[in-house]
Structure formats: structure tokens, C-alpha cells
C-alpha atoms as a PDB file:
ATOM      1  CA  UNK A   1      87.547 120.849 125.289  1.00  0.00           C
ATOM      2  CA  UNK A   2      88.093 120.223 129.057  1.00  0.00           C
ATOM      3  CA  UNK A   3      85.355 118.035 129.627  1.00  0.00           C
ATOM      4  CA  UNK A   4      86.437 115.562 126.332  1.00  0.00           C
ATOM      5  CA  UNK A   5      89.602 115.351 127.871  1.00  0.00           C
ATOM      6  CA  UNK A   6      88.814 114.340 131.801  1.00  0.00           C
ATOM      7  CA  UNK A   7      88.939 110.602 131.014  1.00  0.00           C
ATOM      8  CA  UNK A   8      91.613 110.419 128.251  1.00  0.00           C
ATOM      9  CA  UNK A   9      95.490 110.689 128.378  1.00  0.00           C
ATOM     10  CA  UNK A  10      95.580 111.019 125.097  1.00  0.00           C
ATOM     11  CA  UNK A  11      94.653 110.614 121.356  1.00  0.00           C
ATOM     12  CA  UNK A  12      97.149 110.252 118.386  1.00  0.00           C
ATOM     13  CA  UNK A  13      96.281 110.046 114.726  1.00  0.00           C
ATOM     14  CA  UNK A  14      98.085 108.105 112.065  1.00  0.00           C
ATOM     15  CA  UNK A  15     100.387 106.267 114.989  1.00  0.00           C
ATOM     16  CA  UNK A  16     102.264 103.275 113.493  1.00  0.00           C
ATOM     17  CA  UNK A  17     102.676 100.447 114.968  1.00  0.00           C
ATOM     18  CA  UNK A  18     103.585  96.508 114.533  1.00  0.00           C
ATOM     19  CA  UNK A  19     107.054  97.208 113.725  1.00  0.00           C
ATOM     20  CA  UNK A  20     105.889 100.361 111.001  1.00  0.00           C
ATOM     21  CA  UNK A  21     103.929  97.822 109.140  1.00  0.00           C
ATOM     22  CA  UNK A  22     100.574  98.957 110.211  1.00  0.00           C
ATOM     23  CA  UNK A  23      98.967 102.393 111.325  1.00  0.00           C
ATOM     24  CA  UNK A  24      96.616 102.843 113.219  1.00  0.00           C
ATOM     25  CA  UNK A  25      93.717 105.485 111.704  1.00  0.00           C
ATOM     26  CA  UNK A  26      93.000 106.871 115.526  1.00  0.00           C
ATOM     27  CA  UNK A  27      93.669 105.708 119.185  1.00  0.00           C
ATOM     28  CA  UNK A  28      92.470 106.866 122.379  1.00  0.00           C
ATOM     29  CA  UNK A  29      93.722 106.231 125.677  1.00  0.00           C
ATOM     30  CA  UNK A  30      92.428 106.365 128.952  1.00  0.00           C
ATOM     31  CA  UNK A  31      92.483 103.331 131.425  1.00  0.00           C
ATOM     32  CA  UNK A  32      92.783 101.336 128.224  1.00  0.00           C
ATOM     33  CA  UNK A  33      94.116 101.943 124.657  1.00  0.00           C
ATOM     34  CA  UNK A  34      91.692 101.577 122.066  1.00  0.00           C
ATOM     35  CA  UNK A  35      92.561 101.625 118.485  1.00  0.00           C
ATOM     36  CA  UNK A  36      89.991 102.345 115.560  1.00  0.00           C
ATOM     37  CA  UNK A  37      90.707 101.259 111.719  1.00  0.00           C
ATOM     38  CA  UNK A  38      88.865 103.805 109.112  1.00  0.00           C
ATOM     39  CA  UNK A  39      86.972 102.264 106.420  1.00  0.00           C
ATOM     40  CA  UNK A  40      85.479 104.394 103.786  1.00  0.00           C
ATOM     41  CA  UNK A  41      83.633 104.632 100.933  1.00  0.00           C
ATOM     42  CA  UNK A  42      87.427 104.780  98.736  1.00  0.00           C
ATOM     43  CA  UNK A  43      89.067 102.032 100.900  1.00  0.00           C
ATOM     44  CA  UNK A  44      89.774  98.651  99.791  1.00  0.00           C
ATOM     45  CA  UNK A  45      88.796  95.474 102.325  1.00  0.00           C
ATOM     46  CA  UNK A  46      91.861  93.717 100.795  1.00  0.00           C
ATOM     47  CA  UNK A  47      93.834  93.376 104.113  1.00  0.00           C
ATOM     48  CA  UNK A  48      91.038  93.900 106.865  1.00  0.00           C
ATOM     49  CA  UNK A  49      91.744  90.521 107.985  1.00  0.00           C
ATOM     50  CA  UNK A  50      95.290  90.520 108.871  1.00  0.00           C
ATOM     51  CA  UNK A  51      94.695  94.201 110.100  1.00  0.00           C
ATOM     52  CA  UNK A  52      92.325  93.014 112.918  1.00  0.00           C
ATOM     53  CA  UNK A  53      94.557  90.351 113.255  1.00  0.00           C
ATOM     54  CA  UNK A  54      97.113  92.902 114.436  1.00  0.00           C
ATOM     55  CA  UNK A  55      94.566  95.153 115.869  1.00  0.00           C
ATOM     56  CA  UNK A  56      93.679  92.477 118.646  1.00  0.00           C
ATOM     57  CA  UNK A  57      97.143  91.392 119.246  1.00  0.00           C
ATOM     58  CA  UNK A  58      98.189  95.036 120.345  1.00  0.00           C
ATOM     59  CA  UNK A  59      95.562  97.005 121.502  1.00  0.00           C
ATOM     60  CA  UNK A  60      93.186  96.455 124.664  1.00  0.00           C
ATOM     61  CA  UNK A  61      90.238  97.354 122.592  1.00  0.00           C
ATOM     62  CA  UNK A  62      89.223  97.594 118.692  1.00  0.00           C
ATOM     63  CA  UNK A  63      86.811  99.228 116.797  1.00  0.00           C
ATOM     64  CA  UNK A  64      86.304  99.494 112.866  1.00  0.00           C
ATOM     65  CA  UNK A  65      84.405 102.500 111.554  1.00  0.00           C
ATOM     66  CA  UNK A  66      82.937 102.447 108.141  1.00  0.00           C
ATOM     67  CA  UNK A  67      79.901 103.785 106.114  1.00  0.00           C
ATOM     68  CA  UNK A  68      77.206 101.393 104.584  1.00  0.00           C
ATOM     69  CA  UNK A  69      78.812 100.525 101.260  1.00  0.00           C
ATOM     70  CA  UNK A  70      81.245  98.287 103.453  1.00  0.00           C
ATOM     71  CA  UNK A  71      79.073  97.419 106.537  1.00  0.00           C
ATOM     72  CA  UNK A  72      77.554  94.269 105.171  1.00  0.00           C
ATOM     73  CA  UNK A  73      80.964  92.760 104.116  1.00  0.00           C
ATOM     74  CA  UNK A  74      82.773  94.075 107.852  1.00  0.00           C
ATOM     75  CA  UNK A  75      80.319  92.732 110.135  1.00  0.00           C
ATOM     76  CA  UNK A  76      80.831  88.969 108.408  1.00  0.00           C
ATOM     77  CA  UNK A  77      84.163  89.076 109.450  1.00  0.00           C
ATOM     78  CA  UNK A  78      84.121  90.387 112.538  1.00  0.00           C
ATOM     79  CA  UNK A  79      84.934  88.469 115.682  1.00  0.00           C
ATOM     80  CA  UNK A  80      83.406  88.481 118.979  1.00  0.00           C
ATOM     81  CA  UNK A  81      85.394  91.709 120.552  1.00  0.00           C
ATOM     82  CA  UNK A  82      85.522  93.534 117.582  1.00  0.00           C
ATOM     83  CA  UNK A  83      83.455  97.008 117.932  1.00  0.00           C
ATOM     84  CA  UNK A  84      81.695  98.507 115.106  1.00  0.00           C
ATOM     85  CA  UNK A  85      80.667 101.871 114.134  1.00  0.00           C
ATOM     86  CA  UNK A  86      78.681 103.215 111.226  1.00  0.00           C
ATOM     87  CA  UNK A  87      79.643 106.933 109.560  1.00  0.00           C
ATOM     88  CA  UNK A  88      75.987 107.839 107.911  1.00  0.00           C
ATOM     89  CA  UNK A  89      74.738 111.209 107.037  1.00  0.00           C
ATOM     90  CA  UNK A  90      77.152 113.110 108.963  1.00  0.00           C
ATOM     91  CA  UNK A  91      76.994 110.970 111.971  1.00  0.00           C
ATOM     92  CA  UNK A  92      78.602 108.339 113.295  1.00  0.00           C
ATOM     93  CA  UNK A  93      76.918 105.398 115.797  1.00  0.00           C
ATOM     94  CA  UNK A  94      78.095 102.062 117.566  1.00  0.00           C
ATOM     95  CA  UNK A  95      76.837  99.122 115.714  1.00  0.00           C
ATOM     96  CA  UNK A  96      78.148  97.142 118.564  1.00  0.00           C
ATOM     97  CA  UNK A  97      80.407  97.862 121.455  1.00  0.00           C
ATOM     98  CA  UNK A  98      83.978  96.644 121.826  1.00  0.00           C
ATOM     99  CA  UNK A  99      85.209  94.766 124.582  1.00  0.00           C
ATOM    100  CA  UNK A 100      88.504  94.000 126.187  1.00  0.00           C
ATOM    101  CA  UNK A 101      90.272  91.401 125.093  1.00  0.00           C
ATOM    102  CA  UNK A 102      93.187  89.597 126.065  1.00  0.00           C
ATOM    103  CA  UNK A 103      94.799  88.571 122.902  1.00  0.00           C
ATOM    104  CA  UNK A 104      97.458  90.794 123.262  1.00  0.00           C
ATOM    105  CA  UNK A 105     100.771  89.281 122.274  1.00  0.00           C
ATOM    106  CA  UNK A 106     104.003  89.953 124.389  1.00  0.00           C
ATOM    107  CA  UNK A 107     105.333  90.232 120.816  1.00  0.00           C
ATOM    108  CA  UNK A 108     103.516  93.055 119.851  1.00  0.00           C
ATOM    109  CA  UNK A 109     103.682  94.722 123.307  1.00  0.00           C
ATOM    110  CA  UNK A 110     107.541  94.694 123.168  1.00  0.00           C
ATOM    111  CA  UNK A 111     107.153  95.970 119.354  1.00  0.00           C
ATOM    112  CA  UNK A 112     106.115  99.015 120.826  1.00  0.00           C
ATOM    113  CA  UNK A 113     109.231  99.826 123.301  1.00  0.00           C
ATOM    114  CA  UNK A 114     112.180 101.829 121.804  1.00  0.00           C
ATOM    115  CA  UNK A 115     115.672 100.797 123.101  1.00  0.00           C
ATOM    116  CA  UNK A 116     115.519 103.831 125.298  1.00  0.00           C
ATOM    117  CA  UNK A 117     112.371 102.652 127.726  1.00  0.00           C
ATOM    118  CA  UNK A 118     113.595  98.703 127.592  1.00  0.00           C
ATOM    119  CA  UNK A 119     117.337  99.893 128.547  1.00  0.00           C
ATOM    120  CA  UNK A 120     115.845 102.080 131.756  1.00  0.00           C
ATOM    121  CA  UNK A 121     112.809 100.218 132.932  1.00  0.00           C
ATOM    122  CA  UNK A 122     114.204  96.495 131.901  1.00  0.00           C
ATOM    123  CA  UNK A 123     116.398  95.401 134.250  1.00  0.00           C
ATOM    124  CA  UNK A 124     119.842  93.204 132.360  1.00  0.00           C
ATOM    125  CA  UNK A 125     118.441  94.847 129.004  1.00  0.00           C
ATOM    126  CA  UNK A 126     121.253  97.549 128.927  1.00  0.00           C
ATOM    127  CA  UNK A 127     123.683  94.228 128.214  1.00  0.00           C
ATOM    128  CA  UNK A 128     122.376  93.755 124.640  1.00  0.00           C
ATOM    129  CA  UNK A 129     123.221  95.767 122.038  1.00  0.00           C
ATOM    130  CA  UNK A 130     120.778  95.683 119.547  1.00  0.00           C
ATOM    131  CA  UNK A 131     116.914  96.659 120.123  1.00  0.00           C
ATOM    132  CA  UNK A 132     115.483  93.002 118.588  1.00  0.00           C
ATOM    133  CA  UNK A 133     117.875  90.886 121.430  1.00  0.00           C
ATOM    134  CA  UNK A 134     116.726  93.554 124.187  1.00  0.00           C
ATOM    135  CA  UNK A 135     112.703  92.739 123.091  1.00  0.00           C
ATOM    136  CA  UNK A 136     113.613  89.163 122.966  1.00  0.00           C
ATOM    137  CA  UNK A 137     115.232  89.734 126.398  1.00  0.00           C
ATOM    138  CA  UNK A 138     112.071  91.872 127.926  1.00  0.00           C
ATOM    139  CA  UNK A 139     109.694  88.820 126.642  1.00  0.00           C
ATOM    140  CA  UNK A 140     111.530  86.247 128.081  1.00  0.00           C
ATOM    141  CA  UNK A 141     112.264  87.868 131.670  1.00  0.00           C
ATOM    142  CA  UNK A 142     108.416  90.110 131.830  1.00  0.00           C
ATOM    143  CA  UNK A 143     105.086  89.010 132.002  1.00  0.00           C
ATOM    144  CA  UNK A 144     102.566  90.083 129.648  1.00  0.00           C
ATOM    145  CA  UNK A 145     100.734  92.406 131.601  1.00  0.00           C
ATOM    146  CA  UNK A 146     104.138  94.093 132.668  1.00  0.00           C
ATOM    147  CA  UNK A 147     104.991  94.611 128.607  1.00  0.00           C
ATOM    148  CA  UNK A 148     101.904  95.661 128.610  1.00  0.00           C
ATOM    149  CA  UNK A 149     102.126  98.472 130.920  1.00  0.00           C
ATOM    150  CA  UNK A 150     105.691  99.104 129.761  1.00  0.00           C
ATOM    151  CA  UNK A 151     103.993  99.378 126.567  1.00  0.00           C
ATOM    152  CA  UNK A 152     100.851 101.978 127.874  1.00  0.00           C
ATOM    153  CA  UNK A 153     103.599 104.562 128.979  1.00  0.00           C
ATOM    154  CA  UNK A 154     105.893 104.270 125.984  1.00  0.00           C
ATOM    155  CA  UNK A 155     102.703 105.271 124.049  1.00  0.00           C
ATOM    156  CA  UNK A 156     101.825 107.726 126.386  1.00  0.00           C
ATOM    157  CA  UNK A 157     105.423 109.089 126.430  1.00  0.00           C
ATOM    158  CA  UNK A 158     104.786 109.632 122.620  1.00  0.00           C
ATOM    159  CA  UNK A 159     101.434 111.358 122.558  1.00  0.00           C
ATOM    160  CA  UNK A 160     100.884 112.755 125.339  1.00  0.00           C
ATOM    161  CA  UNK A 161     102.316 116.360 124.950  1.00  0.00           C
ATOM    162  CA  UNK A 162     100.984 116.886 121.699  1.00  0.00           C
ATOM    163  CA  UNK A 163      97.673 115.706 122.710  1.00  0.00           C
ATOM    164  CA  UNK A 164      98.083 118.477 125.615  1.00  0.00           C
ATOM    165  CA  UNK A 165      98.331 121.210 123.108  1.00  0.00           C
ATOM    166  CA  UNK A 166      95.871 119.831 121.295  1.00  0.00           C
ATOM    167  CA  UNK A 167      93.504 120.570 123.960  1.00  0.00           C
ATOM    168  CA  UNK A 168      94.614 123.762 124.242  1.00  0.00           C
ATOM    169  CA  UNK A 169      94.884 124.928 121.130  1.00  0.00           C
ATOM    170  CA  UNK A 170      91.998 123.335 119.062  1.00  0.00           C
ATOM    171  CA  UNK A 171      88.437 125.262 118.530  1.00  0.00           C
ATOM    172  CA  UNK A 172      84.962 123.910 118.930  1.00  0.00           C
ATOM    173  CA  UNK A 173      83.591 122.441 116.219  1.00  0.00           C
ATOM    174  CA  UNK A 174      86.732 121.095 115.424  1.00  0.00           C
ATOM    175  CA  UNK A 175      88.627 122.160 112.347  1.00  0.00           C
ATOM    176  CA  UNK A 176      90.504 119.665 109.986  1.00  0.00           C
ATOM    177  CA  UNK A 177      93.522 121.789 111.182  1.00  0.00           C
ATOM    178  CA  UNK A 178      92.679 120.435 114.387  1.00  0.00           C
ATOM    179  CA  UNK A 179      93.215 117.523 113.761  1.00  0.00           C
ATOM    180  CA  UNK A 180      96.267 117.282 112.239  1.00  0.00           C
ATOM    181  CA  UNK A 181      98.374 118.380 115.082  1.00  0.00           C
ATOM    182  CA  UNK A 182      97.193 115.277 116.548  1.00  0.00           C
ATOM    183  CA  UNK A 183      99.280 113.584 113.467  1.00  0.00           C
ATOM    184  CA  UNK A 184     102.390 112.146 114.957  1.00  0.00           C
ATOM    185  CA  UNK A 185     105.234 111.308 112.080  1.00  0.00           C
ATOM    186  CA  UNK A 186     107.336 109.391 114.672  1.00  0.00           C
ATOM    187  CA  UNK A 187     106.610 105.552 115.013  1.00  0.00           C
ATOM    188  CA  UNK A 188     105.981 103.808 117.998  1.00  0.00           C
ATOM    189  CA  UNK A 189     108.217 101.201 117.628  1.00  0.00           C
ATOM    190  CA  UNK A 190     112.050 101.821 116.868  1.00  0.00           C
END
């Protein structure tokens, strides 16, 4: 499992985000986060569109993974920096690549901090008292590439030790058990 994990800090399954009204089916982080949304054969395309919607707004990168019962319907709506994979027979392969974006949104960057990383890295935050006026606060006073790395090692804070055990622990080929260590019930935003 070494060499899988040389060029990622870490991966987290099932992460909410957007204020806990999204989750995110997988992301992976190395120099940038990138988030993938799950699409089988059983799920519904009802809310696709606001989902990449979010997707773009909070991630650096995006892909959507789905099997061919979907793929027709996916790739009409997907925009230029959306990535696509196909899951067929076992496999799964890029349909096209995703690429970095900069549609993230200071307001979903700041979404992700929890009062404790804008009170310590957010100089004049400590002042408010509620965790809406401090993100209000951070947007106003940070640029978006500082929320943005604010945001990076909140994450990182988050995942990173379970994704360290992971590593350690899990067996090759992976086991569904495996996998669900990677599960993280806490939310990234507080």
C-alpha cells in the first residue's frame, strides 16, 4: 500500500460537506483535493445538477463515476472541467480527465473551517462568538486562495490519521472492510 500512498495525504469516504447538506462519495488529496460523486445503476439523477454545482464551488477538481445505464444522460450535462469515469465489467476508466478549476467560492471554503481552526489561524476571529459571524469575518478579511488553504489543512486535520491507519492496516486486494475505516461520521464543517 506504500506506493498508492506516496502522492496522497489522504482519502476519506462519505465526508460531508457544504454545511452537511451534501457528501461527498470519495475524495483524495494530494497537491489538490479532488472529490468524486458515485452514480450507479440504483441512483437517481434527480439532483446531479445542483450537486456539481457544489462540487465545483468546493473542490479543486471533480469527477463523476457511473456505469452505462447513466453515461448518456451525465455526459449532456457535464461542463467543461467536469471528469468522467465509467464502472463497466469490473473496471473502471476515465471518459475524460478533470481539470482544475477555479470556481471555488470563499463561501464554501469557509464552510469547511470549524470555529476551532478560524479562532487560531484567523487573526480578530476569536472576537465573534458565533461560527457563521467568524466565516463571515474570515471572507471578508482573507483572500480566496488563503480560505482555500485554510480550508486544505482543516480537511487534512480531519482525515489524515485515519487515512494513516488505513494504510497500515488494510490488505491487498482491498476488502469492503477496508474501506470502511476510511468512513469518517464527523462533518467537515461545524
Amino acid at each position: 500500500m506504500k506506493e498508492i500512498s506516496e502522492n496522497i495525504d489522504y482519502i476519506a469516504v462519505e465526508a460531508k460537506y457544504a454545511s452537511s447538506k451534501r457528501r461527498a462519495d470519495v475524495l483524495v488529496s494530494g497537491q489538490d483535493i479532488c472529490a468524486f460523486e458515485i452514480k450507479s445503476d440504483q441512483d437517481s439523477l434527480k439532483r446531479i445538477h445542483d450537486q456539481i454545482e457544489d462540487y465545483k464551488k468546493t473542490f479543486d477538481k471533480f469527477f463523476i463515476v457511473t456505469t452505462p445505464k447513466h453515461l448518456r444522460k451525465i455526459k449532456k450535462i457535464l461542463g467543461k472541467k467536469t471528469g468522467l469515469m465509467l464502472f463497466e465489467n469490473g473496471e473502471i476508466r476515465v471518459v475524460k480527465e478533470a481539470i482544475s478549476g477555479s470556481a471555488q467560492t470563499k463561501n464554501n471554503l469557509v464552510a469547511i473551517c470549524s470555529r476551532s481552526t478560524l479562532e487560531n489561524y484567523v487573526e480578530g476571529a476569536r472576537k465573534y462568538k458565533n461560527v457563521d459571524q467568524m466565516r463571515e469575518f474570515a471572507k471578508r478579511n482573507l483572500s480566496r486562495e488563503e480560505l482555500k488553504r485554510l480550508a486544505h489543512d482543516e480537511l487534512s486535520d480531519r482525515f489524515k490519521y485515519r487515512y494513516e491507519i488505513f494504510i497500515m492496516e488494510a490488505c491487498i486486494p482491498l476488502r469492503e472492510t477496508d474501506l470502511k475505516a476510511l468512513q469518517h461520521g464527523r462533518c467537515i464543517s461545524l
